[in-house]
Protein backbone atom coordinates (compact mmCIF):
# COMPACT_ATOMS: atom_id res chain seq x y z
CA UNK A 1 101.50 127.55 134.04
CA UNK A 2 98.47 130.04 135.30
CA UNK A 3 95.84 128.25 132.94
CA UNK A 4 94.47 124.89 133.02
CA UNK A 5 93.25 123.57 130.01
CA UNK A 6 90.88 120.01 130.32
CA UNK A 7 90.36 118.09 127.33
CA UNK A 8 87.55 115.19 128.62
CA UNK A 9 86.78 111.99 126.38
CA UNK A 10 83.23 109.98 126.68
CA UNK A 11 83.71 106.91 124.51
CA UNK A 12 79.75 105.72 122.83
CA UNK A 13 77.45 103.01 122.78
CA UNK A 14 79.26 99.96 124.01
CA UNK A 15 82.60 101.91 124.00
CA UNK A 16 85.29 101.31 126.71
CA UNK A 17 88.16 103.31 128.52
CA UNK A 18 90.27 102.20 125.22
CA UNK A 19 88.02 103.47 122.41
CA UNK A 20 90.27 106.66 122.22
CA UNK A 21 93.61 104.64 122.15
CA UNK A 22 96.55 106.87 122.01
CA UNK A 23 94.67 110.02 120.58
CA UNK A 24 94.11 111.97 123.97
CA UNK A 25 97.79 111.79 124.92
CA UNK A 26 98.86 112.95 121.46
CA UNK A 27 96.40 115.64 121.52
CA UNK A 28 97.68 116.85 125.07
CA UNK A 29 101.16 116.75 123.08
CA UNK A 30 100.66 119.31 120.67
CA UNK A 31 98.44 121.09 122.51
CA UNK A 32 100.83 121.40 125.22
CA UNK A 33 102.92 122.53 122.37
CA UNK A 34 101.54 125.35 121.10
CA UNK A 35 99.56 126.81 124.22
CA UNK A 36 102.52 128.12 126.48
CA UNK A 37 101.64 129.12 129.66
CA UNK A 38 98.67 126.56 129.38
CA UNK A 39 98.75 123.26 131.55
CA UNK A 40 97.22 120.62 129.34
CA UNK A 41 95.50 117.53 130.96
CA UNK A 42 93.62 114.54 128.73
CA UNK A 43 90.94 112.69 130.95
CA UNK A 44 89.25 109.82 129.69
CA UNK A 45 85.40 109.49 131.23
CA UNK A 46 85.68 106.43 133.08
CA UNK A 47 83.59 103.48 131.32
CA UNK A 48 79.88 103.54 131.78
CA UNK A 49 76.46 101.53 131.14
CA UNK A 50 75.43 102.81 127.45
CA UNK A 51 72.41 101.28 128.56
CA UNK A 52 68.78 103.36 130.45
CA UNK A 53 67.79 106.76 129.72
CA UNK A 54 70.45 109.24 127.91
CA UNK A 55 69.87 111.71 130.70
CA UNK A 56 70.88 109.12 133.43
CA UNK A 57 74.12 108.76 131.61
CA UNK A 58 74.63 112.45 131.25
CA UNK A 59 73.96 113.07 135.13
CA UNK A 60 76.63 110.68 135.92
CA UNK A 61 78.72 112.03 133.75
CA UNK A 62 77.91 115.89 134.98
CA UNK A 63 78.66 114.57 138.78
CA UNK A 64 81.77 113.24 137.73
CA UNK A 65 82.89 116.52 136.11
CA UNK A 66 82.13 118.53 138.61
CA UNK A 67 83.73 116.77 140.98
CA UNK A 68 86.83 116.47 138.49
CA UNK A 69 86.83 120.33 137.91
CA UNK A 70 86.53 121.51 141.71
CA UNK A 71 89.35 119.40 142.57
CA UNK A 72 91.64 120.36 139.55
CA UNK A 73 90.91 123.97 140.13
CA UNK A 74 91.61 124.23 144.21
CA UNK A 75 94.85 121.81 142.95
CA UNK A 76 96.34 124.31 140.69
CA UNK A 77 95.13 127.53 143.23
CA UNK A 78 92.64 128.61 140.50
CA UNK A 79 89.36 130.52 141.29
CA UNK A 80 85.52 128.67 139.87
CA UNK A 81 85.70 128.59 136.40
CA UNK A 82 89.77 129.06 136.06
CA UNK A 83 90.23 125.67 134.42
CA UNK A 84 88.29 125.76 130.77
CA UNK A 85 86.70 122.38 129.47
CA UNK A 86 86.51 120.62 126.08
CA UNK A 87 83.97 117.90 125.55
CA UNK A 88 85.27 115.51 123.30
CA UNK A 89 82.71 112.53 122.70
CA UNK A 90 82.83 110.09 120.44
CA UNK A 91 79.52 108.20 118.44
CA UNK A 92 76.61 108.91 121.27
CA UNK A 93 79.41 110.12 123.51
CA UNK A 94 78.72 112.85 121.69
CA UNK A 95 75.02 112.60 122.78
CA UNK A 96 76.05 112.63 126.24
CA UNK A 97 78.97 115.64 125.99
CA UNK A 98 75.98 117.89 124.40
CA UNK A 99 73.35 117.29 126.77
CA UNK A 100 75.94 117.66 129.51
CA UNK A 101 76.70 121.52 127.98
CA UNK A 102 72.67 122.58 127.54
CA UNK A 103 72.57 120.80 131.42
CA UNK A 104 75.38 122.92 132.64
CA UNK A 105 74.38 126.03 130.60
CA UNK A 106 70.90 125.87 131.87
CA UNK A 107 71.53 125.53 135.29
CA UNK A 108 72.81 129.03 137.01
CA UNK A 109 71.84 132.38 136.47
CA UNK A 110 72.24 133.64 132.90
CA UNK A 111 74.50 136.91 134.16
CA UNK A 112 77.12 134.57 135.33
CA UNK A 113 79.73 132.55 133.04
CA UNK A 114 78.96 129.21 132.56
CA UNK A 115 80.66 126.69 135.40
CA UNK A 116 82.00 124.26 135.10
CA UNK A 117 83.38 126.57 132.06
CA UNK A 118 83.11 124.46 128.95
CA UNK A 119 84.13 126.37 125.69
CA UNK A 120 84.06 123.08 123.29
CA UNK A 121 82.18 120.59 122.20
CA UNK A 122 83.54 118.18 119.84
CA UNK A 123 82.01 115.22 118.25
CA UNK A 124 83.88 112.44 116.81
CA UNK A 125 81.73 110.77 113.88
CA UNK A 126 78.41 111.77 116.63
CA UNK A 127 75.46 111.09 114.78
CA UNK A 128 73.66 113.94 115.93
CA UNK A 129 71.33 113.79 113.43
CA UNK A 130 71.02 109.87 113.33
CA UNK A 131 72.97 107.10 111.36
CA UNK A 132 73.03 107.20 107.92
CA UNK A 133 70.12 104.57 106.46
CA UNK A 134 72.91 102.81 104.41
CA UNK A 135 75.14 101.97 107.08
CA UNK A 136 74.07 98.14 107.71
CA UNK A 137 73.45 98.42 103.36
CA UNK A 138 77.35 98.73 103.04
CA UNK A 139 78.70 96.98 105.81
CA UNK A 140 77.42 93.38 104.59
CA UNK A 141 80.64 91.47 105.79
CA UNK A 142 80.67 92.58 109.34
CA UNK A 143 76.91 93.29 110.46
CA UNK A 144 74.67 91.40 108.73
CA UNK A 145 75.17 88.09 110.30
CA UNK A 146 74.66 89.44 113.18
CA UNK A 147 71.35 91.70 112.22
CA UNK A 148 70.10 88.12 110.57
CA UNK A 149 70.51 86.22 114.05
CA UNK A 150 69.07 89.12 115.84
CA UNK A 151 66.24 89.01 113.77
CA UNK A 152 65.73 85.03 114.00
CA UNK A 153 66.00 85.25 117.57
CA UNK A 154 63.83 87.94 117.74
CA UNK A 155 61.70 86.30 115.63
CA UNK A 156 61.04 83.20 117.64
CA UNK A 157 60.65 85.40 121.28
CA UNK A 158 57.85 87.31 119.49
CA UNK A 159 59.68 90.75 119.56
CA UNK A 160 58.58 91.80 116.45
CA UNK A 161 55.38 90.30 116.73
CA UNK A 162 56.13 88.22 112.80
CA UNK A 163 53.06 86.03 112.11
CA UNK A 164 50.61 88.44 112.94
CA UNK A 165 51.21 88.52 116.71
CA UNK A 166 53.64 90.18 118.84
CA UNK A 167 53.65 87.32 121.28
CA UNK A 168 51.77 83.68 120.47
CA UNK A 169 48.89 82.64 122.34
CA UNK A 170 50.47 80.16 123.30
CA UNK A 171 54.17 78.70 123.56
CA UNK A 172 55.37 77.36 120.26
CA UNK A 173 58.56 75.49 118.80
CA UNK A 174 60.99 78.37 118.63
CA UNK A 175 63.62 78.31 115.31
CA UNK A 176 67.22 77.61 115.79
CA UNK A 177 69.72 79.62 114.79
CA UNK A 178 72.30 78.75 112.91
CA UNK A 179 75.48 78.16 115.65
CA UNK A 180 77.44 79.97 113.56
CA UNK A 181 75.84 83.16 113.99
CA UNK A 182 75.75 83.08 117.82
CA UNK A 183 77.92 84.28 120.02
CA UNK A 184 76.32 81.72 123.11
CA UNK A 185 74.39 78.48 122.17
CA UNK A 186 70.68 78.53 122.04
CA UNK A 187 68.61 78.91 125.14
CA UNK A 188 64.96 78.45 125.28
CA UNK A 189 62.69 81.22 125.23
CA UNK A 190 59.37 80.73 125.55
CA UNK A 191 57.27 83.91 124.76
CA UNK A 192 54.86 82.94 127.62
CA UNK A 193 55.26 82.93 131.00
CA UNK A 194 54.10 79.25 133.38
CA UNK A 195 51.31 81.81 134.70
CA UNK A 196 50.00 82.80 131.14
CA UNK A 197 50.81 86.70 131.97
CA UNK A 198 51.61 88.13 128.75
CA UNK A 199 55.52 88.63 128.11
CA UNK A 200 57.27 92.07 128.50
CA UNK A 201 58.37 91.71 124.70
CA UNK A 202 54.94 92.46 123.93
CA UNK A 203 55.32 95.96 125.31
CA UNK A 204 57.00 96.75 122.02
CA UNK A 205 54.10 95.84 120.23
CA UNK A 206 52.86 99.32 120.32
CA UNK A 207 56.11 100.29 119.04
CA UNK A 208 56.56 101.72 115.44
CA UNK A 209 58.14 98.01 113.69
CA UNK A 210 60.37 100.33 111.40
CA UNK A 211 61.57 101.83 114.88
CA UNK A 212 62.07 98.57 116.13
CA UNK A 213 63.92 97.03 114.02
CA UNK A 214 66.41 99.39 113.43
CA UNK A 215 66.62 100.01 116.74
CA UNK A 216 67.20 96.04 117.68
CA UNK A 217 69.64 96.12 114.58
CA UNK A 218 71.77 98.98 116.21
CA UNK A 219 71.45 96.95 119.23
CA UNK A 220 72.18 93.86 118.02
CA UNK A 221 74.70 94.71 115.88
CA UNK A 222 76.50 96.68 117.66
CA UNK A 223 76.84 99.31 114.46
CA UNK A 224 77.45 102.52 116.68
CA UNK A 225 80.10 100.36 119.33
CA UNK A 226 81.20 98.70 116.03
CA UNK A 227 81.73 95.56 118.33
CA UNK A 228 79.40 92.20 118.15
CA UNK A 229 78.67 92.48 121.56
CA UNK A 230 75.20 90.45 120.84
CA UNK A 231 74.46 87.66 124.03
CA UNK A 232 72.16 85.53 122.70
CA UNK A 233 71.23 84.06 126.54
CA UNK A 234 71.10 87.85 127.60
CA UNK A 235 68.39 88.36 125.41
CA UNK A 236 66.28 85.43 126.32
CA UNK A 237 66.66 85.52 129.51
CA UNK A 238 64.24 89.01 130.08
CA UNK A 239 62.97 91.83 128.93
CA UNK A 240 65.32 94.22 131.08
CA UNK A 241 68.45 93.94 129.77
CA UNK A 242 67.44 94.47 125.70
CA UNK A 243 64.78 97.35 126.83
CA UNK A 244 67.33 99.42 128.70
CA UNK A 245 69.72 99.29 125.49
CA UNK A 246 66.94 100.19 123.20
CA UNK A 247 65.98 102.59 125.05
CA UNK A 248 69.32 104.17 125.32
CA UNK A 249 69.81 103.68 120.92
CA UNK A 250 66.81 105.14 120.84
CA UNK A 251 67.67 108.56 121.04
CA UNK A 252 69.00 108.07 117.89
CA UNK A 253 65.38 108.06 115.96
CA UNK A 254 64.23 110.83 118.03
CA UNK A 255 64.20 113.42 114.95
CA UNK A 256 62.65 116.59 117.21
CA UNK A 257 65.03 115.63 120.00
CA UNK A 258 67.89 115.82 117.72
CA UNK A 259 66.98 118.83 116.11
CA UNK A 260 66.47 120.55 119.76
CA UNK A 261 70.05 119.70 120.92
CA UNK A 262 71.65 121.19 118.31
CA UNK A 263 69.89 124.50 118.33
CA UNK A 264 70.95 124.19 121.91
CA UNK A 265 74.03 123.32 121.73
CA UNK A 266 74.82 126.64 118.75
CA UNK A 267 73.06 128.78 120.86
CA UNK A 268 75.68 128.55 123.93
CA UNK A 269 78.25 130.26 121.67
CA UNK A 270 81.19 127.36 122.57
CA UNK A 271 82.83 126.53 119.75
CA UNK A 272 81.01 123.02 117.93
CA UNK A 273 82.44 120.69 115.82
CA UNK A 274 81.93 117.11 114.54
CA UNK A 275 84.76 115.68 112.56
CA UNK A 276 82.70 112.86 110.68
CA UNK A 277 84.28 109.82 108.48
CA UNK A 278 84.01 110.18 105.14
CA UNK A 279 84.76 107.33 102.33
CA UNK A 280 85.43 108.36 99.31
CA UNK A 281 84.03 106.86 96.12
CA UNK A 282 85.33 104.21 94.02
CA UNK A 283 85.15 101.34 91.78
CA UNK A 284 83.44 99.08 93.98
CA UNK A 285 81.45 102.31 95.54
CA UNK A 286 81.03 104.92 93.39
CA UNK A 287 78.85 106.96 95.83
CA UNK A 288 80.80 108.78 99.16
CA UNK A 289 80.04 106.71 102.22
CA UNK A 290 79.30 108.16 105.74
CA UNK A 291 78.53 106.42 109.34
CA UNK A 292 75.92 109.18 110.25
CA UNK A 293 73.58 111.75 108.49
CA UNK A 294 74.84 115.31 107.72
CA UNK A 295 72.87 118.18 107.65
CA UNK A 296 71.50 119.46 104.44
CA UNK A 297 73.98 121.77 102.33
CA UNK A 298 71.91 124.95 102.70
CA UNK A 299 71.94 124.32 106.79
CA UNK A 300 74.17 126.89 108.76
CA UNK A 301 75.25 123.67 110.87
CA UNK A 302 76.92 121.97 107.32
CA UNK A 303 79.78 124.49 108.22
CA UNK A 304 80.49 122.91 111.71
CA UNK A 305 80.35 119.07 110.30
CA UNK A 306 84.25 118.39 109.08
CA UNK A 307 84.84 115.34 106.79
CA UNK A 308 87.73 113.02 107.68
CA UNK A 309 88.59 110.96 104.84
CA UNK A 310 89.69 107.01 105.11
CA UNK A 311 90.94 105.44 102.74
CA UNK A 312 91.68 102.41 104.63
CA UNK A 313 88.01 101.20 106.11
CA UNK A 314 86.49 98.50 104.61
CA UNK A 315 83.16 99.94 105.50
CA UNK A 316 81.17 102.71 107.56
CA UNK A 317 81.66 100.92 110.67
CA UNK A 318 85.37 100.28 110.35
CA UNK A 319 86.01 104.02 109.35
CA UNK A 320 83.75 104.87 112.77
CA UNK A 321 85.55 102.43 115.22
CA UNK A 322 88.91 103.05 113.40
CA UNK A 323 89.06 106.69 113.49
CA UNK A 324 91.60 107.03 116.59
CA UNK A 325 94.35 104.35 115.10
CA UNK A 326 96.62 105.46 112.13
CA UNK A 327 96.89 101.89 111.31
CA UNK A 328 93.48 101.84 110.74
CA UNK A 329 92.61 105.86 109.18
CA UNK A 330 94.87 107.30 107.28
CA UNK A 331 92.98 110.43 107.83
CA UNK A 332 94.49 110.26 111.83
CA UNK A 333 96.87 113.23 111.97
CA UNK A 334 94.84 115.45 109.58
CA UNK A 335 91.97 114.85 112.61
CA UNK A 336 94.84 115.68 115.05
CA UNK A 337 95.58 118.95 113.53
CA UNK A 338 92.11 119.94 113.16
CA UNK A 339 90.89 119.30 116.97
CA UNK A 340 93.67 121.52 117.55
CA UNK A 341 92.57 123.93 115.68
CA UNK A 342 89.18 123.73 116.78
CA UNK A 343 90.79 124.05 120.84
CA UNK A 344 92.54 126.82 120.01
CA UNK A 345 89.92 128.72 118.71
CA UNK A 346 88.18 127.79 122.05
CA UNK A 347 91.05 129.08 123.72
CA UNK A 348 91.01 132.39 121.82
CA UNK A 349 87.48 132.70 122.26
CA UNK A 350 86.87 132.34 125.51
CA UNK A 351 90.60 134.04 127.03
CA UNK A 352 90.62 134.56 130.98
CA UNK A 353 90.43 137.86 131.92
C-alpha cells in the first residue's frame, strides 16, 4: 500500500496498556477493510504516570510520537508527513491527545502542513468539559465506600482542614476506618511533623474545599480510571504522591482551560469527535445518565459530542470503563462503525496529494 494510516490509543487516569481491550485491532480490521491501498496500523501509547502536570504527560507522549512517526515513515519509504495520525484517547487520554494536537499545531510555521500530520482527534467518553456533578450521585454501589474512607482518612490527616483547622496544632488521636473500606490496614498519620514544621497537607488549605473534595473524590475513587486504586499507606505516608494525582485530576475543574482547548482543538480543522456514554432512562432512573458534561444544545460543539447508548452499565462509571467490551456495552459495534466513519472522513479530508 502507498499510504500509511496510524490509529494511536492513550488510555486515562489510572488506565493501563489493556483499557482498550480488543477495540484497536478490530478497528484496524475494518478499517483495513474499507481503505484499499491504505496500510492500517493500531498502536497503543505505552502505559504512563496519570500523575504531575498534564503537559508533562503530553510531552512524553509528543516524544514518543514523533519518534513513532519518523521511524514508520522512513520504514514504509514515505516522505515527512506521508503517514496521517488519529488520536484516539480515552477519559483524560483525551486531555492528553488534544493538547498533543494544539502542541504539534503550534509548533512550525503556519505555511507548512502540520507534522507529525494528525487529521483526528477522537475522544472516548473525554470529559472535556468536566465530569458530570451526578456521577458519584448515581454510582452509590461502587464509589461511595471508597469516597467515605477517603474522606475519613482525609479527615483525620487534616486534608480538609474539618474542625476548623486544616492541620491541628498539635498531634491528635486519628479515627479508624472501618477495615472494610480499606484497601491496606491503617497506618498512623500524624498531621505534625517530630520538628513541629507544619505538614504539606496544609498547602491545600488555601485550596477552594469544593475543589478539594471533588478533586480527592476523583482521586480517591478512582471515578475517571473506574478502578479502586485507593492505597491507604500511600496516602499517609506524604504529601507527594496524593499532590501529584490531584494535580493531574485537576485539570478537570479548570473551566477556562477547558473551554481554551476546545476552541483550539476546532480551530485546527482535523476532524473532532467524542463518542460519550449515554444511559438511557428508566424505572429506577427516569432521567438520561452521562459520565461527563456535554455542551449546551445551542453550542456548535453539541454536533461533534456522539451519544453511545448502554443498556448494560449498572452506572456512569461502568458504562465509562465498559465502553471497549461488548460483554459489557451493548452499544460496542455501533461505536465501531462510527469511529470509522469519523476516520474516513479524516481520510477524505485530508487526501495526499
Amino acid at each position: 500500500p502507498r499510504e500509511l494510516l496510524l490509529c494511536v490509543f492513550i488510555h486515562g487516569f489510572k488506565g493501563t496498556d489493556g483499557t482498550f481491550c480488543g477495540f484497536p485491532e478490530r478497528l484496524k480490521h475494518v478499517l483495513t477493510e474499507t481503505l484499499p491501498g491504505t496500510k492500517v496500523e493500531c498502536v497503543v501509547f505505552p502505559a504512563y504516570e496519570t500523575r504531575g502536570e498534564l503537559a508533562e504527560a503530553t510531552a512524553r507522549f509528543v516524544s514518543w510520537l514523533t519518534e513513532l512517526t519518523v521511524n514508520l515513515e522512513a520504514s514504509h519509504g514515505l516522505r515527512a508527513g506521508g503517514a496521517r495520525i488519529v488520536l484516539c484517547g480515552h477519559s483524560m487520554g483525551g486531555l492528553v491527545a488534544a493538547d498533543a494536537l494544539l502542541g504539534i499545531a503550534g509548533s512550525g510555521p503556519e505555511q507548512r502542513p502540520m507534522w507529525p500530520r494528525i487529521i483526528a482527534c477522537i475522544g472516548y467518553d473525554t470529559p472535556y468539559l468536566g465530569l458530570h456533578p451526578n456521577v458519584f450521585k448515581h454510582s452509590v454501589s461502587q464509589v461511595s465506600t471508597y469516597v467515605d474512607a477517603a474522606k475519613s482518612v482525609a479527615a483525620g490527616l487534616g486534608l480538609f482542614g474539618l474542625g476548623g483547622s486544616a492541620v491541628p496544632s498539635s498531634p491528635t488521636p486519628q479515627p479508624q476506618v472501618p477495615a472494610e473500606r480499606l484497601l491496606a490496614p491503617p497506618s498512623p498519620g500524624p498531621a505534625q511533623s517530630p520538628s513541629g514544621k507544619q505538614s504539606p497537607w496544609a498547602k491545600l488549605a488555601g485550596l477552594s474545599p469544593t475543589y478539594v473534595a471533588a478533586a480527592a473524590g476523583t482521586l480517591l475513587a478512582g471515578a475517571a480510571a473506574g478502578t479502586a486504586f485507593y492505597k491507604r499507606q500511600e496516602l499517609a505516608g506524604g504529601w507527594q504522591w496524593a499532590s501529584d494525582h490531584l494535580r493531574y485530576v485537576g485539570n478537570l475543574w479548570d473551566e477556562g482551560g477547558m473551554r481554551r482547548r476546545m476552541e483550539g482543538v476546532v480551530d485546527t480543522g482535523v476532524v473532532f469527535r467524542n463518542f460519550y456514554t449515554l444511559l438511557p432512562a428508566s424505572v429506577l432512573n427516569p432521567q438520561e445518565r452521562n459520565f461527563s458534561l456535554l455542551p449546551s444544545p445551542t453550542s456548535p460543539l453539541r454536533a461533534l459530542w456522539r451519544p453511545q447508548t448502554n443498556t448494560l452499565a449498572k452506572d456512569e462509571v461502568d458504562a465509562h470503563i465498559g465502553m471497549f467490551e461488548p460483554r459489557s456495552n451493548d452499544g460496542y459495534y455501533e461505536l465501531g462503525l462510527e469511529v470509522v466513519s469519523a476516520v474516513r472522513e479524516a481520510v477524505d479530508r485530508f487526501a495526499l496529494p
